[in-house]
Protein backbone atom coordinates (compact mmCIF):
# COMPACT_ATOMS: atom_id res chain seq x y z
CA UNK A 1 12.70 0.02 -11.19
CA UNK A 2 9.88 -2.51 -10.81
CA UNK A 3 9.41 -6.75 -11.08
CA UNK A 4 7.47 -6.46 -14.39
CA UNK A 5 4.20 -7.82 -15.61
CA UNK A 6 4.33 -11.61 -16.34
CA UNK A 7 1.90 -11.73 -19.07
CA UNK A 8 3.28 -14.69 -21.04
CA UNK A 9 4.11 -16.46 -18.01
CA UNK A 10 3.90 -20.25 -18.37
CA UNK A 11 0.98 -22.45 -17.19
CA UNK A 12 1.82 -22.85 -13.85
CA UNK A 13 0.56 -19.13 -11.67
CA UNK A 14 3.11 -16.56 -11.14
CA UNK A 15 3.28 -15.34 -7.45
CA UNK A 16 2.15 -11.90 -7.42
CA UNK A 17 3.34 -9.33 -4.86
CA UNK A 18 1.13 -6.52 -5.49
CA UNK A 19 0.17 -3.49 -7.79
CA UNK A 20 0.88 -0.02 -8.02
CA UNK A 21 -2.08 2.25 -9.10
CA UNK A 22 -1.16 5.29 -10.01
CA UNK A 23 -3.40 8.34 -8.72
CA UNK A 24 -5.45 10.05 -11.32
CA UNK A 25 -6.97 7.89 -13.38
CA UNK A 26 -10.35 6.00 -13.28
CA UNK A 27 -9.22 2.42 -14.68
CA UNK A 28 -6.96 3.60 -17.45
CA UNK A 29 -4.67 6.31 -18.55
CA UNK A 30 -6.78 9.12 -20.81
CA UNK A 31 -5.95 7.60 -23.89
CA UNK A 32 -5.67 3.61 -23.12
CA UNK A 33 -2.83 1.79 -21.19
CA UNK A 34 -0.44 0.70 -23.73
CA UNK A 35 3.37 -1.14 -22.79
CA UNK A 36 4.90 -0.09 -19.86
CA UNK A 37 3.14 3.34 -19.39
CA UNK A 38 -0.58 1.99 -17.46
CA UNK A 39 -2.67 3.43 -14.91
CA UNK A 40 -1.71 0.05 -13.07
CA UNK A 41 1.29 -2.29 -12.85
CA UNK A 42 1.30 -5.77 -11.19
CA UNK A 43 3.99 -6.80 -9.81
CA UNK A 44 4.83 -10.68 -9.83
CA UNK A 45 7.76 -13.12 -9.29
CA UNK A 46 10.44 -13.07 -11.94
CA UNK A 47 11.89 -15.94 -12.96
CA UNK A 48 15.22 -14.90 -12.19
CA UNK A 49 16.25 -12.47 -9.52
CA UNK A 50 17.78 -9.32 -10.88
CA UNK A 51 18.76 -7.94 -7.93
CA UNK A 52 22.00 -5.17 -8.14
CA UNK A 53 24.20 -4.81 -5.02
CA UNK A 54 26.25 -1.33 -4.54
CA UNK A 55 29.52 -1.43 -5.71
CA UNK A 56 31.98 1.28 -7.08
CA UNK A 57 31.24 5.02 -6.71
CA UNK A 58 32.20 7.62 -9.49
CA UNK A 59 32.15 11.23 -9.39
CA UNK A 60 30.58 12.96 -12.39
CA UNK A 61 32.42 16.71 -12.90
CA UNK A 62 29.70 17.97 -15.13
CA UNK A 63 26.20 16.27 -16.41
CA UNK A 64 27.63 15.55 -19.84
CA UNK A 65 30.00 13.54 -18.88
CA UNK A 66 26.96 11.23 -17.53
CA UNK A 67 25.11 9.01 -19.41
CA UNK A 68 21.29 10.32 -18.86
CA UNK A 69 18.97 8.13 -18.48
CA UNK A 70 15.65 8.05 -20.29
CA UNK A 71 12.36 6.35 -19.85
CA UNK A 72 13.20 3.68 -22.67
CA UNK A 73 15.94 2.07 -20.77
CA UNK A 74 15.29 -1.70 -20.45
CA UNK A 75 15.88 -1.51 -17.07
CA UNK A 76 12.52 0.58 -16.51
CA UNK A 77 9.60 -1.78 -15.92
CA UNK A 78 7.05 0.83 -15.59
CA UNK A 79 6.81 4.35 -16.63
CA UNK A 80 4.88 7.31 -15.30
CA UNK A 81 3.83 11.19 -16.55
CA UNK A 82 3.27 13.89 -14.33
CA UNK A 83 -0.61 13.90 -13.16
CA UNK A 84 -2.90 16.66 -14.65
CA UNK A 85 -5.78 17.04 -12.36
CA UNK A 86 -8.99 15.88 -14.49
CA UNK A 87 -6.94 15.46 -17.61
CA UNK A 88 -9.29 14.19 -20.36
CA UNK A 89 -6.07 13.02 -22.90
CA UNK A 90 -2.83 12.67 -22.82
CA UNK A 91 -2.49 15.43 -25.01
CA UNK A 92 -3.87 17.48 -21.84
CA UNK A 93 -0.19 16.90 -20.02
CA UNK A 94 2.54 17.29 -23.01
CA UNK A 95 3.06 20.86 -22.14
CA UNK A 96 4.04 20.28 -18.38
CA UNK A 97 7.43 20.23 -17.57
CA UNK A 98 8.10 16.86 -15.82
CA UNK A 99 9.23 17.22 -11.96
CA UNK A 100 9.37 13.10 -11.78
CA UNK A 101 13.00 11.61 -12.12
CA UNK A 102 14.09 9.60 -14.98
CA UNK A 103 14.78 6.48 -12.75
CA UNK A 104 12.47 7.90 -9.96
CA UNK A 105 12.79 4.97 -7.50
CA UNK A 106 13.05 1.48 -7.69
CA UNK A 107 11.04 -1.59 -5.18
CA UNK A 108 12.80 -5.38 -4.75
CA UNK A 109 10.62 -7.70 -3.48
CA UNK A 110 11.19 -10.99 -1.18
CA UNK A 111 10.91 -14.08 -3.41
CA UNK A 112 10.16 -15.87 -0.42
CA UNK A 113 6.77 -15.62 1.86
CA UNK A 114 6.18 -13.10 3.38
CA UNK A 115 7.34 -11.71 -0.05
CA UNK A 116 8.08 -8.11 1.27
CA UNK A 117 8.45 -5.10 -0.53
CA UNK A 118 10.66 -2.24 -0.06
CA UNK A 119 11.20 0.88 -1.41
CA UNK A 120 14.51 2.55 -2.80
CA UNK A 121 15.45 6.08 -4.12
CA UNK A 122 16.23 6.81 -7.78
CA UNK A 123 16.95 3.59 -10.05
CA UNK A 124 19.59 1.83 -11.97
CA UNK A 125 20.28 2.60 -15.98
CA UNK A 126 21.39 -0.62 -18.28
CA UNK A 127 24.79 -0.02 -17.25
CA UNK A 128 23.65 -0.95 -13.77
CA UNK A 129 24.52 2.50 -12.75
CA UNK A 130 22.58 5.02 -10.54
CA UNK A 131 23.40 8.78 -11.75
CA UNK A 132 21.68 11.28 -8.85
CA UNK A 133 21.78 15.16 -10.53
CA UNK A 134 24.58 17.67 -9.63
CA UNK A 135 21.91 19.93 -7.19
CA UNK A 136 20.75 15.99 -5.00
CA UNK A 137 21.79 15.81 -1.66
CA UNK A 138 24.38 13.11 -1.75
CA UNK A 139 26.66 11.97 1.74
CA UNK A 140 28.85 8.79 2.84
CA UNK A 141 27.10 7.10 6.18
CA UNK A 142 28.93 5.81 8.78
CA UNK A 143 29.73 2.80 7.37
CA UNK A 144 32.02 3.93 4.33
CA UNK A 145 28.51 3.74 1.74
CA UNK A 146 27.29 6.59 -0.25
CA UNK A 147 23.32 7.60 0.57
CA UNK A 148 21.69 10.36 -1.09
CA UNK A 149 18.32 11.64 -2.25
CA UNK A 150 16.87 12.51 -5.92
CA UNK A 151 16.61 16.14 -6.99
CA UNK A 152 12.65 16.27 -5.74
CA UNK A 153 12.80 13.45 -3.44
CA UNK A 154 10.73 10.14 -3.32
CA UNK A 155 7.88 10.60 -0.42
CA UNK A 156 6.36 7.42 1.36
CA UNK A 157 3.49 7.67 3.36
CA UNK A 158 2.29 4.54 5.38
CA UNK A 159 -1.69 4.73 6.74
CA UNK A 160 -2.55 3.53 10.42
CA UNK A 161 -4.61 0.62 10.76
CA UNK A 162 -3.96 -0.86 7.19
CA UNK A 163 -5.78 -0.08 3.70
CA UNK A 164 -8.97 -0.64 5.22
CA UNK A 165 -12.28 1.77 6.71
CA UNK A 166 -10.47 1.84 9.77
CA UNK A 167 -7.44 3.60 8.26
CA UNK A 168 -5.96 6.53 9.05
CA UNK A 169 -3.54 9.16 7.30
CA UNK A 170 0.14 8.54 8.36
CA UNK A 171 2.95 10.74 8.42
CA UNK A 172 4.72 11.89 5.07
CA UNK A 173 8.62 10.64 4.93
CA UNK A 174 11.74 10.99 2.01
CA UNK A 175 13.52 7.76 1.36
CA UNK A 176 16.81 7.83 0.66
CA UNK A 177 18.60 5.86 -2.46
CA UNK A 178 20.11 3.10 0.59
CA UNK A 179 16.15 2.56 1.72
CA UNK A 180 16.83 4.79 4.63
CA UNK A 181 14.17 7.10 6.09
CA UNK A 182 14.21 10.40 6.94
CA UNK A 183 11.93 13.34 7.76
CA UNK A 184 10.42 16.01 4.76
CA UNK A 185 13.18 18.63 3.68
CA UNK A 186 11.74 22.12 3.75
CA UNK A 187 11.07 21.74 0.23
CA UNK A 188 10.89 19.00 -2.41
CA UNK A 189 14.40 19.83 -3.98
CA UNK A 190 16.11 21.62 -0.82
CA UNK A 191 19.83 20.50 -0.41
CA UNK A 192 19.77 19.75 3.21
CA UNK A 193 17.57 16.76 4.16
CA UNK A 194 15.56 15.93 6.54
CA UNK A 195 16.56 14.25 10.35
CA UNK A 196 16.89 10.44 9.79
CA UNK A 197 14.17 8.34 11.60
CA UNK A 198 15.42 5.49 13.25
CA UNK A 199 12.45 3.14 14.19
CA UNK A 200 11.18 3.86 10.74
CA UNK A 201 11.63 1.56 7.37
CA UNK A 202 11.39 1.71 4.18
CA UNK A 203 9.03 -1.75 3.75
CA UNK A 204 6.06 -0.83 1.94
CA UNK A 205 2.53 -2.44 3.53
CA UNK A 206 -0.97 -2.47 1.57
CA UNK A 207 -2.28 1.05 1.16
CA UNK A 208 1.32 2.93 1.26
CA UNK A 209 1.23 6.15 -0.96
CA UNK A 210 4.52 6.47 -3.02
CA UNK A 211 5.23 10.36 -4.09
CA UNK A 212 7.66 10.87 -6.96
CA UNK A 213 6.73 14.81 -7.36
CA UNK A 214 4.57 14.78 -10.09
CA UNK A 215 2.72 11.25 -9.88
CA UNK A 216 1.73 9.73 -6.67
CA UNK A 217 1.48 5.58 -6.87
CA UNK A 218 -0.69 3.60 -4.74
CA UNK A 219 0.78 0.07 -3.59
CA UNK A 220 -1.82 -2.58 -3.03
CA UNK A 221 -0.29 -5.95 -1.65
CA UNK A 222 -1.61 -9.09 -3.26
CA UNK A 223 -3.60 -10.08 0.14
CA UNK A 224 -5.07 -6.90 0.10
CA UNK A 225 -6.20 -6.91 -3.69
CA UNK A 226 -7.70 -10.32 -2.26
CA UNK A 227 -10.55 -8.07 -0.29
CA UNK A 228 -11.31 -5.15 -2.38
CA UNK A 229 -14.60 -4.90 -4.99
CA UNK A 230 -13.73 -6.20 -7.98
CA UNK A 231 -14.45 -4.41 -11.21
CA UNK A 232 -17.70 -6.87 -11.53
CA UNK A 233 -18.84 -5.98 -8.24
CA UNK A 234 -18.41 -2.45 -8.99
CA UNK A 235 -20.87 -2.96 -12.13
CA UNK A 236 -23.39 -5.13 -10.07
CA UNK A 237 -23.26 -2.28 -8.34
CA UNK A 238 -23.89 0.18 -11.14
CA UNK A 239 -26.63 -1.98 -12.61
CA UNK A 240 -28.19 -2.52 -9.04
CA UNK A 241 -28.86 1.54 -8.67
CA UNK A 242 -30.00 2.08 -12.46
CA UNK A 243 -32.57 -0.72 -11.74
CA UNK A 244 -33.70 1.37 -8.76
CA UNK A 245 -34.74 4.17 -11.40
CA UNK A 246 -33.96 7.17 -9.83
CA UNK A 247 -35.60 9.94 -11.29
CA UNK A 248 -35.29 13.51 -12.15
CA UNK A 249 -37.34 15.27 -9.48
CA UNK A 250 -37.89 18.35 -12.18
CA UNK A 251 -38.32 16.60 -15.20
CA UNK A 252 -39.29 13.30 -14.35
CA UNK A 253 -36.94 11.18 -16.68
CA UNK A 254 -35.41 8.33 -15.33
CA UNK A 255 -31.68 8.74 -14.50
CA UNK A 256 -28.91 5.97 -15.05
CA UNK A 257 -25.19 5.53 -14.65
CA UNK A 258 -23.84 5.18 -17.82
CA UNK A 259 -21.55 2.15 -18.76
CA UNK A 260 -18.39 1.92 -17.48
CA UNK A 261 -16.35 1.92 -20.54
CA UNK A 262 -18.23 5.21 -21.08
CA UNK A 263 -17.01 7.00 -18.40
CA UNK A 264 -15.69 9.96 -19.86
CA UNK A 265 -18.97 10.81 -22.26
CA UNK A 266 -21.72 12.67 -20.62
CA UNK A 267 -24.98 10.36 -21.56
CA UNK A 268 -28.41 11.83 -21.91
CA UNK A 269 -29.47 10.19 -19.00
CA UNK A 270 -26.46 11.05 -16.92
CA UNK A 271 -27.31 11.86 -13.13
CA UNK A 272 -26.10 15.47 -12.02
CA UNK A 273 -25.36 16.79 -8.92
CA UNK A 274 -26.27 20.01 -6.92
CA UNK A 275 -23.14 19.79 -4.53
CA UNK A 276 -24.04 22.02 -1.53
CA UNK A 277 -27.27 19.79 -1.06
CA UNK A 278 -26.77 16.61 -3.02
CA UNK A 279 -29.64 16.34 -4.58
CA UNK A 280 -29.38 14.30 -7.70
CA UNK A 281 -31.32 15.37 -10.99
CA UNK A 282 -31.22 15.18 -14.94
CA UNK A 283 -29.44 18.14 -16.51
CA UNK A 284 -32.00 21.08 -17.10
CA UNK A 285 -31.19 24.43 -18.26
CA UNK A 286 -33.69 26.98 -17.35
CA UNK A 287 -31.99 29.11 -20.31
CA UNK A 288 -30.21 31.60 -17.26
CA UNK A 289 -26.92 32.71 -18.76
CA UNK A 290 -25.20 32.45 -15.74
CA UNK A 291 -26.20 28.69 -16.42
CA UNK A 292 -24.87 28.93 -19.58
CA UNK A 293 -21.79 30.43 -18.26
CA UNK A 294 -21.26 27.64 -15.79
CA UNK A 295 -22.00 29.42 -12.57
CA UNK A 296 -23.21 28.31 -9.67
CA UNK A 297 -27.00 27.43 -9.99
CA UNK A 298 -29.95 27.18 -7.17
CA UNK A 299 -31.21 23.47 -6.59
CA UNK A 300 -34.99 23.54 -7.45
CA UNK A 301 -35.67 21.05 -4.36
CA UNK A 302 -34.21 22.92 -1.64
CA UNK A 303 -32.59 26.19 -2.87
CA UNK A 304 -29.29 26.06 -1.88
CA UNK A 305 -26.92 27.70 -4.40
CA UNK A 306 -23.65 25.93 -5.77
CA UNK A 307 -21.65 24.00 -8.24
CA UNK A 308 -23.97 21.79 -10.20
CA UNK A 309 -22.00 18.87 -11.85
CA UNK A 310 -22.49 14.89 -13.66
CA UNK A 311 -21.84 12.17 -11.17
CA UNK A 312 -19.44 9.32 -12.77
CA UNK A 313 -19.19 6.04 -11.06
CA UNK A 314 -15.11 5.45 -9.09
CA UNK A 315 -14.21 2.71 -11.77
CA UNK A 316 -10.64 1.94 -10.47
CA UNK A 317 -11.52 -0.79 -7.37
CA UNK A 318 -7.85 -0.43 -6.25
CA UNK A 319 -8.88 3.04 -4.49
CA UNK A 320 -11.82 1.53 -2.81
CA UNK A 321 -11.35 0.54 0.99
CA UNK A 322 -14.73 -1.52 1.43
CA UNK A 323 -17.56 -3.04 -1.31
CA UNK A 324 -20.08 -0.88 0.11
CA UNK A 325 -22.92 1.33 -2.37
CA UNK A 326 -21.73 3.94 -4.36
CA UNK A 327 -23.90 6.69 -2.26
CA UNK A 328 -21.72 9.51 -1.76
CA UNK A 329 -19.38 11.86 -4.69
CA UNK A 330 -16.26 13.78 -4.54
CA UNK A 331 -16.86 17.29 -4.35
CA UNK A 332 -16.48 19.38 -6.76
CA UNK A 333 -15.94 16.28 -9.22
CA UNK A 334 -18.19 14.37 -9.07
CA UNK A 335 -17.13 10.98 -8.77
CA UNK A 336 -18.90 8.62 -6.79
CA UNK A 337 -18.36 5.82 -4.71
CA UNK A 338 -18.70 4.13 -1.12
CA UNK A 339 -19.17 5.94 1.91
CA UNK A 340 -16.46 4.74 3.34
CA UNK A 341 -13.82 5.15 0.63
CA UNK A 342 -14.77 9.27 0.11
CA UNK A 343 -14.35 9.55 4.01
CA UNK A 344 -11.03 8.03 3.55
CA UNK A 345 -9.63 9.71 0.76
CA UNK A 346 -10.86 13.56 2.51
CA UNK A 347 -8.52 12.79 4.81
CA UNK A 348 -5.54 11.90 3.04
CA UNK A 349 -2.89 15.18 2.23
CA UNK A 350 -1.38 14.60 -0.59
CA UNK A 351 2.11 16.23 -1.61
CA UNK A 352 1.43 19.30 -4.09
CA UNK A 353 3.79 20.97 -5.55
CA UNK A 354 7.03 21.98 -3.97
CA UNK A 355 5.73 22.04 -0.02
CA UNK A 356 2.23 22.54 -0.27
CA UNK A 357 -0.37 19.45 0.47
CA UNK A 358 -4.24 18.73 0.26
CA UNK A 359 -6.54 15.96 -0.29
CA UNK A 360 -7.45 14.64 -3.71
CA UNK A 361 -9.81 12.63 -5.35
CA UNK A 362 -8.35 9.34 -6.17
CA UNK A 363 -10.01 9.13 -9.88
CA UNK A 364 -8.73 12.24 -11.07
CA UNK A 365 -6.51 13.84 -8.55
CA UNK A 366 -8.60 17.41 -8.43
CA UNK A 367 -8.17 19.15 -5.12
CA UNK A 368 -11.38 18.70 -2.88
CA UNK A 369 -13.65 21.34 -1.75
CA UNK A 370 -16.51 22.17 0.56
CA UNK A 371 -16.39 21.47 4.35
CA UNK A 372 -15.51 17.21 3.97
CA UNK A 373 -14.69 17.60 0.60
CA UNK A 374 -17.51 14.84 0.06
CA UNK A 375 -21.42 14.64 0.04
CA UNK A 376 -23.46 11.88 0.29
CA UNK A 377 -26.03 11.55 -2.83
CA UNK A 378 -29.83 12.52 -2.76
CA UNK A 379 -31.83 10.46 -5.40
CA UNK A 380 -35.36 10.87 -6.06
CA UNK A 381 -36.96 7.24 -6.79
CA UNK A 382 -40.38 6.07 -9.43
CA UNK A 383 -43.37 7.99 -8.67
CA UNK A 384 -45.06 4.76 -9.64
C-alpha cells in the first residue's frame, strides 16, 4: 500500500516524498501507463493520514474462509505485473503465472521533515485487514505481536554511499510484515526465515531496491529526484550526438538516435552495435544466412565476431546515477546511457527467481552478458 498520486491536488504544492520506478521499463509500461498500474508512482503528502495500527489477530482454518484480496481493492494505490525481460506488450506477460502478492507490501511515510519512508510486508485489504497465505512464515515476538513474512517474501536492498557514481551494491534482506529485518531464507517461499538483524531497519534511503518476486521497484527520494537528468536533459543529450553525425563506417549514411517517443521502432537510420568491439554502424546485411538467421556476425572494422544489435537511448532518468553522455550500452541489449550509470547497474545482483541472482539492465530487465556486462560505444564521425 502506497500515499497515492496527487494529481488534482489544489493550488498550493503537495510535498512529495519520492517515486518508485519499477525495473523494466524505459519511461512507460509496453502499452502506456494508465490508472494505478505505471512504470512510475510518486508518492506525495495526503491530505489526511491513513495510517492503520495492529489490532486484533484472527486465525483463518482454510483460505476460503478468507476474504482474498485482489488488485482492485481501494486500498491499493499502485499496482504491479510480474517483469518479462524485454517485453514489447503487455500481451507479452498474460501467460506468466504471477509470483508477486496481492497486497505485496505497503510504505508510510513521515508527514513531517525529514519525511521518512519505511517499508512493511504484505498490505491491508478495505476491511483494514492483512490476510498472509496458509504456507507464510507467521510467529508472535517477544512482545505478545504477531510478525510474519509473505509467501515469496519482500527483499530490500540498500546501496553504500547513496544513489550516486560512488555507490555500491548492498546486501539483500526480507522484511517482515512488523518492518523488522532479517537475513534471505534459503529460498524465496521457504518456511523458516532468515536470522533477524538487529542494527538493521527497514527505512528506505534514495536508491533502495524493493523485491516483491516478480517486479523489483526502485525508490528515488524527492532530494534525490532533485539531482538526476531530467527527461529534457536526456533529449539535449540525444539531439547533441545526432548533431555530431556519426556515420556508418561501411556505408557511409549518417546515423541518428531516433526520437524518444519512438523507442521501441527500429528507424532506418538507427545506430547498431557490434558488441564484442563496440563499434557503431548502420544495419547492413551482406545477404550471409547466418545473418539472416540472427547469428553472430564479424565487425567489418576490426573483425571480432559477436552479437550485432540497435542501440536505444536509457529513456527512464530515474535509473541514471549522473547527467553524463550516453557513451556506453548494455550488453547484449543494447541500451545506452552514461558511463557511469552502466558501471553501476553491472554491479547490482538482482533477485531471480526462487534463489538465483544476476545483474540486469534497468530498461528492460534482460540478464547482462560479456565480461562487464557493458561496452563503451565506438562511433565513426563526417568524413567531411
Amino acid at each position: 500500500m502506497f500515499s497515492p498520486d496527487q494529481e488534482n491536488h489544489p493550488s498550493k504544492a503537495p510535498v512529495k516524498y519520492g517515486e518508485l520506478i519499477v525495473l523494466g521499463y524505459n519511461g512507460s509500461l509496453p502499452n502506456g501507463d494508465r490508472g494505478r498500474r505505471k512504470s512510475r508512482f510518486a508518492l506525495f503528502k495526503r491530505p489526511k493520514a491513513n495510517g492503520v495500527k495492529p489490532s486484533t489477530v484472527h486465525i483463518a482454518c482454510t483460505p476460503q474462509a478468507a476474504k482474498i484480496g485482489r488488485s482492485t481493492e481501494s486500498p491499493i494505490d499502485f499496482v504491479v505485473t510480474d517483469t518479462v525481460p524485454g517485453s514489447q506488450s503487455n500481451s507479452d506477460t498474460q501467460s506468466v503465472q504471477s509470483t508477486i502478492s496481492r497486497f505485496a507490501c505497503r510504505i508510510i511515510c513521515e508527514r513531517n521533515p525529514p519525511f521518512t519512508a519505511r517499508i512493511y510486508a504484505a498490505g491491508f485489504d478495505s476491511s483494514k485487514n492483512i490476510f498472509l497465505g496458509e504456507k507464510a512464515a507467521k510467529w508472535k515476538t517477544s512482545d505478545g505481536q504477531m510478525d510474519g513474512l509473505t509467501t515469496n517474501g519482500v527483499l530490500v536492498m540498500h546501496p553504500r554511499n547513496g544513489f550516486t557514481e560512488d555507490s555500491k551494491p548492498g546486501v539483500w534482506r526480507e522484511i517482515s510484515v512488523c518492518g523488522n529485518v532479517f537475513s534471505l531464507r534459503e529460498t524465496r517461499s521457504a518456511q523458516q526465515r532468515g536470522k533477524m538483524v538487529e542494527n538493521e531497519t527497514n527505512q528506505l534511503q534514495d536508491g533502495s531496491l524493493i523485491d516483491l518476486c516478480g517486479a523489483t521497484l526502485l525508490w528515488r527520494t524527492a532530494e534525490g529526484l532533485s539531482r538526476t537528468p531530467t527527461v529534457k536533459h536526456l533529449e539535449a543529450l540525444r539531439q547533441e550526438i545526432n548533431a555530431a553525425r556519426p556515420q556508418c563506417p561501411v556505408g557511409f549514411n549518417t546515423l541518428a538516435f531516433p526520437s524518444m517517443k519512438r523507442k521501441d521502432v527500429v528507424d532506418e537510420k538507427q545506430p547498431w552495435v557490434y558488441l564484442n568491439c563496440g563499434h557503431v554502424h548502420g544495419y547492413h546485411n551482406w545477404g550471409n544466412k547466418e545473418e539472416r538467421d540472427g547469428k553472430d556476425r564479424e565487425c567489418p572494422m576490426c573483425r571480432s565476431v559477436g552479437p550485432y544489435v540497435p542501440l536505444w537511448l536509457g529513456c527512464e532518468a530515474g535509473f541514471y546515477v549522473d547527467a553524463g553522455p550516453p557513451t556506453h550500452a548494455f550488453s547484449p541489449c543494447g541500451h545506452v546511457c552514461s558511463e557511469k550509470t552502466t558501471a553501476y547497474w553491472s554491479q547490482i545482483p538482482l533477485p531471480h527467481g526462487t534463489h538465483t541472482f544476476h545483474a540486469a539492465c534497468p530498461f528492460c530487465a534482460h540478464q547482462l552478458a560479456g565480461e562487464q556486462g557493458y561496452i563503451r560505444l565506438i562511433f565513426q564521425g563526417p568524413l567531411d
